[in-house]
C-alpha atoms as a PDB file:
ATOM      1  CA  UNK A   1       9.190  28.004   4.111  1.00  0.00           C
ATOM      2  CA  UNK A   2       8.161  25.590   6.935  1.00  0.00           C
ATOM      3  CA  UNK A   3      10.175  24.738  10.189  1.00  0.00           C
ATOM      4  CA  UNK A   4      10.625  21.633  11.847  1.00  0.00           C
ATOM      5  CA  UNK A   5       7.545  22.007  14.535  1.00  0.00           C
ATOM      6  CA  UNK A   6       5.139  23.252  11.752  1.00  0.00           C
ATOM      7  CA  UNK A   7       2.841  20.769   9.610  1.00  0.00           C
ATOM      8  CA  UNK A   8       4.847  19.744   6.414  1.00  0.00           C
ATOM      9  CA  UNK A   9       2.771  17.591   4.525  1.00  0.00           C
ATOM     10  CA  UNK A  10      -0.219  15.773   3.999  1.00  0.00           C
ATOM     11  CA  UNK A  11       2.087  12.276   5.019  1.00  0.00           C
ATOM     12  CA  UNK A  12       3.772  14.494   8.147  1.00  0.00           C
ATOM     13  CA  UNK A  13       2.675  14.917  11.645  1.00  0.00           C
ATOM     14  CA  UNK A  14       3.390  18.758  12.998  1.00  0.00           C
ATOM     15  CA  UNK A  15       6.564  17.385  13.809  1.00  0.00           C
ATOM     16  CA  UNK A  16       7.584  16.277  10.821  1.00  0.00           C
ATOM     17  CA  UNK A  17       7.777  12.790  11.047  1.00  0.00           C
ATOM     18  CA  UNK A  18       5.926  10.512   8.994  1.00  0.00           C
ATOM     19  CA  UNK A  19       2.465   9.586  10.319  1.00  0.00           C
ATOM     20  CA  UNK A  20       1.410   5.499   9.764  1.00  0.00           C
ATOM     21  CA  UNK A  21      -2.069   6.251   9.341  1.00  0.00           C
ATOM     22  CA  UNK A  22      -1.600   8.480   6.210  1.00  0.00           C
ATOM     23  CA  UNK A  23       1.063   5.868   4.706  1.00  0.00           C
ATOM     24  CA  UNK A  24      -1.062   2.732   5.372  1.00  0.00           C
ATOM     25  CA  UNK A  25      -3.973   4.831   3.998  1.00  0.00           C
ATOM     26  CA  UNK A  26      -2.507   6.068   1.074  1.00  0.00           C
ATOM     27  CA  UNK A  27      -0.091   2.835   0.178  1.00  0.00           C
ATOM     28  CA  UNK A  28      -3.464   0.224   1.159  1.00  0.00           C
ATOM     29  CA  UNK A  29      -5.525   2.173  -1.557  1.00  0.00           C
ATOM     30  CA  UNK A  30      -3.017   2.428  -4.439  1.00  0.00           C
ATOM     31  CA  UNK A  31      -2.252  -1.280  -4.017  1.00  0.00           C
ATOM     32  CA  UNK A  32      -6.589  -1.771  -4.095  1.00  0.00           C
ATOM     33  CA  UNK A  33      -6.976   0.347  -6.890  1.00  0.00           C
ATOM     34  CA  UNK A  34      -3.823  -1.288  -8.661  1.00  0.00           C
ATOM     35  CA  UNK A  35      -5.088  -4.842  -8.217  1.00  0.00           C
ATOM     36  CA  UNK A  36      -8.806  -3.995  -9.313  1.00  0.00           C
ATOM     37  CA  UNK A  37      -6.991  -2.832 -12.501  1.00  0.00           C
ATOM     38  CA  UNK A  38      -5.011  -5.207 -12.916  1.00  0.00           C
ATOM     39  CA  UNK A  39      -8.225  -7.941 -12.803  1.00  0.00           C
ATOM     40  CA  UNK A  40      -9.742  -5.591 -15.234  1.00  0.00           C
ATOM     41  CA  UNK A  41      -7.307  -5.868 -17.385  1.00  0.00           C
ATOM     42  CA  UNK A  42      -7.081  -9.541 -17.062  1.00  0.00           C
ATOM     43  CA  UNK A  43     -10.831  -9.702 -18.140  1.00  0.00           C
ATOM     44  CA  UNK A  44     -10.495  -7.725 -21.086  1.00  0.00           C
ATOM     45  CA  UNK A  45      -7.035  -9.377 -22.411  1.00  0.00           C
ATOM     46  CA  UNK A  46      -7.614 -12.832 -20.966  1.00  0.00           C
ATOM     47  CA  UNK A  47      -4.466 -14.304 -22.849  1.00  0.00           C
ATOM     48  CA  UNK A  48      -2.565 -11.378 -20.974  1.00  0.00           C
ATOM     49  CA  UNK A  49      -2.835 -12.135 -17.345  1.00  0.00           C
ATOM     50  CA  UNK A  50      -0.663 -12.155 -14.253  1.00  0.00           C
ATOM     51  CA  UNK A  51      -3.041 -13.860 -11.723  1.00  0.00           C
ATOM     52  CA  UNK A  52      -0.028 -16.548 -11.599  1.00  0.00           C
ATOM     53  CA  UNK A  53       1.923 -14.505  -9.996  1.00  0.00           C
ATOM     54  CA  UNK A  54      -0.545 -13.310  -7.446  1.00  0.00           C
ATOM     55  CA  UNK A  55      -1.265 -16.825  -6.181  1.00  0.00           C
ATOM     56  CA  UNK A  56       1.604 -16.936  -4.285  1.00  0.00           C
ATOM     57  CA  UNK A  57       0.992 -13.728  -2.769  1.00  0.00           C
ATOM     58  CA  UNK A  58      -2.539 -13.576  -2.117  1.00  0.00           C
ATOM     59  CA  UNK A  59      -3.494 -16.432   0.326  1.00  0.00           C
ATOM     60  CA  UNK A  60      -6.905 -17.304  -0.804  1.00  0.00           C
ATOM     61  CA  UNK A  61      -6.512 -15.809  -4.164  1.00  0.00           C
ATOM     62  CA  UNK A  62      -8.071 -18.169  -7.680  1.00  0.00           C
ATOM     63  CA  UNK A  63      -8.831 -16.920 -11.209  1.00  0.00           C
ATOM     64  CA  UNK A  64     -11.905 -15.127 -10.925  1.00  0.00           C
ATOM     65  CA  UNK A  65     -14.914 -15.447  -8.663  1.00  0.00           C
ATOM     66  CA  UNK A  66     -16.254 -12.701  -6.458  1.00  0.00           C
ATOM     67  CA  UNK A  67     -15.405 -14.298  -3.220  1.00  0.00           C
ATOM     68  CA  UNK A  68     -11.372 -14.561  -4.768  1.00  0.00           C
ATOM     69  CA  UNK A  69     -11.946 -11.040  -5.736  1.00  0.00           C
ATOM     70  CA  UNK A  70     -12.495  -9.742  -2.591  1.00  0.00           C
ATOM     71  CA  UNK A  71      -9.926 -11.711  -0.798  1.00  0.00           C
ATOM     72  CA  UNK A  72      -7.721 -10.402  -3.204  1.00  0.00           C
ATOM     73  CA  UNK A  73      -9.011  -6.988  -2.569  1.00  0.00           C
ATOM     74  CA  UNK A  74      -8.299  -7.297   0.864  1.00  0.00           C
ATOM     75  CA  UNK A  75      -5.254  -8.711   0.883  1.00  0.00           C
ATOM     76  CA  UNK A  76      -4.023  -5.627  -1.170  1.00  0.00           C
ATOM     77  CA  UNK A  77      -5.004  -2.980   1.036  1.00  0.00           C
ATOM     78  CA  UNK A  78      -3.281  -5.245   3.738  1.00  0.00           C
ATOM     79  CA  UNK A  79      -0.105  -5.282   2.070  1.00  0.00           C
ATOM     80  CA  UNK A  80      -0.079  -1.317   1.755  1.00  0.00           C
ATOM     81  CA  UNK A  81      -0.593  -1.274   5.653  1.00  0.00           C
ATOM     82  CA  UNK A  82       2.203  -3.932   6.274  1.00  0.00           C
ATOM     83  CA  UNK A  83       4.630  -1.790   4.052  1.00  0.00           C
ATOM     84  CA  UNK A  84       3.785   1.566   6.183  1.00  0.00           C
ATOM     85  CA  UNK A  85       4.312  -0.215   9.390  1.00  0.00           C
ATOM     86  CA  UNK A  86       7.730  -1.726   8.335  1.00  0.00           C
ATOM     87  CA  UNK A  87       9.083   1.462   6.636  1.00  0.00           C
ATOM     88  CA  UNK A  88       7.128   4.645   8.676  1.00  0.00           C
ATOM     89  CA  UNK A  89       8.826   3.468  12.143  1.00  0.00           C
ATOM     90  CA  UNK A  90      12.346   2.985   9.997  1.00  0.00           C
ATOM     91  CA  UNK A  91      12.206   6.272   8.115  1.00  0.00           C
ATOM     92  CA  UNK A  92      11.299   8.503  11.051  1.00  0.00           C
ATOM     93  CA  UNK A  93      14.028   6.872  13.145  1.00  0.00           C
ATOM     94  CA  UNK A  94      16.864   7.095  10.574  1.00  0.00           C
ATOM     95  CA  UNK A  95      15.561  10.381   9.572  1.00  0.00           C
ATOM     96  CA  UNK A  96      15.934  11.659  13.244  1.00  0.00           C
ATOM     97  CA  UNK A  97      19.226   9.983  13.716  1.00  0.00           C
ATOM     98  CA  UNK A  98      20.494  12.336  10.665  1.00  0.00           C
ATOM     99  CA  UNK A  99      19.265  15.064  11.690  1.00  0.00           C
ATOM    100  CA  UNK A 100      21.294  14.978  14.894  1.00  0.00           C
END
């Protein structure tokens, strides 16, 4: 059983409030790793694609070179980093206000 000023969880500080690093980290990766498969599975099942609907989300972003790629690899991890700095800050502030 943990208490409030001991570590509780790889995503916690030892105060138990969400740390941005370990979001950003871990929300940046999954969006990389879900975009590289996603391309992969656009090059396999061409007829099957979605890279419409990333071109209004990834600046930068055209049906398939290596430069596109990349941006597109970037701009993923990005967007995991922009979600943990918009909800970390949110979550540890609401969750402190309940707790009072």
């Amino acid at each position: 059983m943990t208490q409030d000023h001991e570590f509780a969880g790889p995503m916690k500080t030892k105060t138990g409030r969400l740390s941005i690093y370990a979001v950003g980290m871990r929300t940046g990766i999954f969006l990389a790793i879900s975009f590289v498969l996603c391309v992969g599975f656009g090059l396999i099942f061409p007829t099957m694609t979605m890279y419409q609907a990333w071109l209004p989300l990834l600046p930068g972003f055209a049906w398939i070179s290596l430069s596109s790629f990349v941006i597109g690899l970037v701009e993923s991890f990005a967007y995991g980093w922009f979600v943990a700095v918009l909800f970390v800050p949110l979550f540890n502030y609401f969750s402190e206000r309940a707790a009072k």
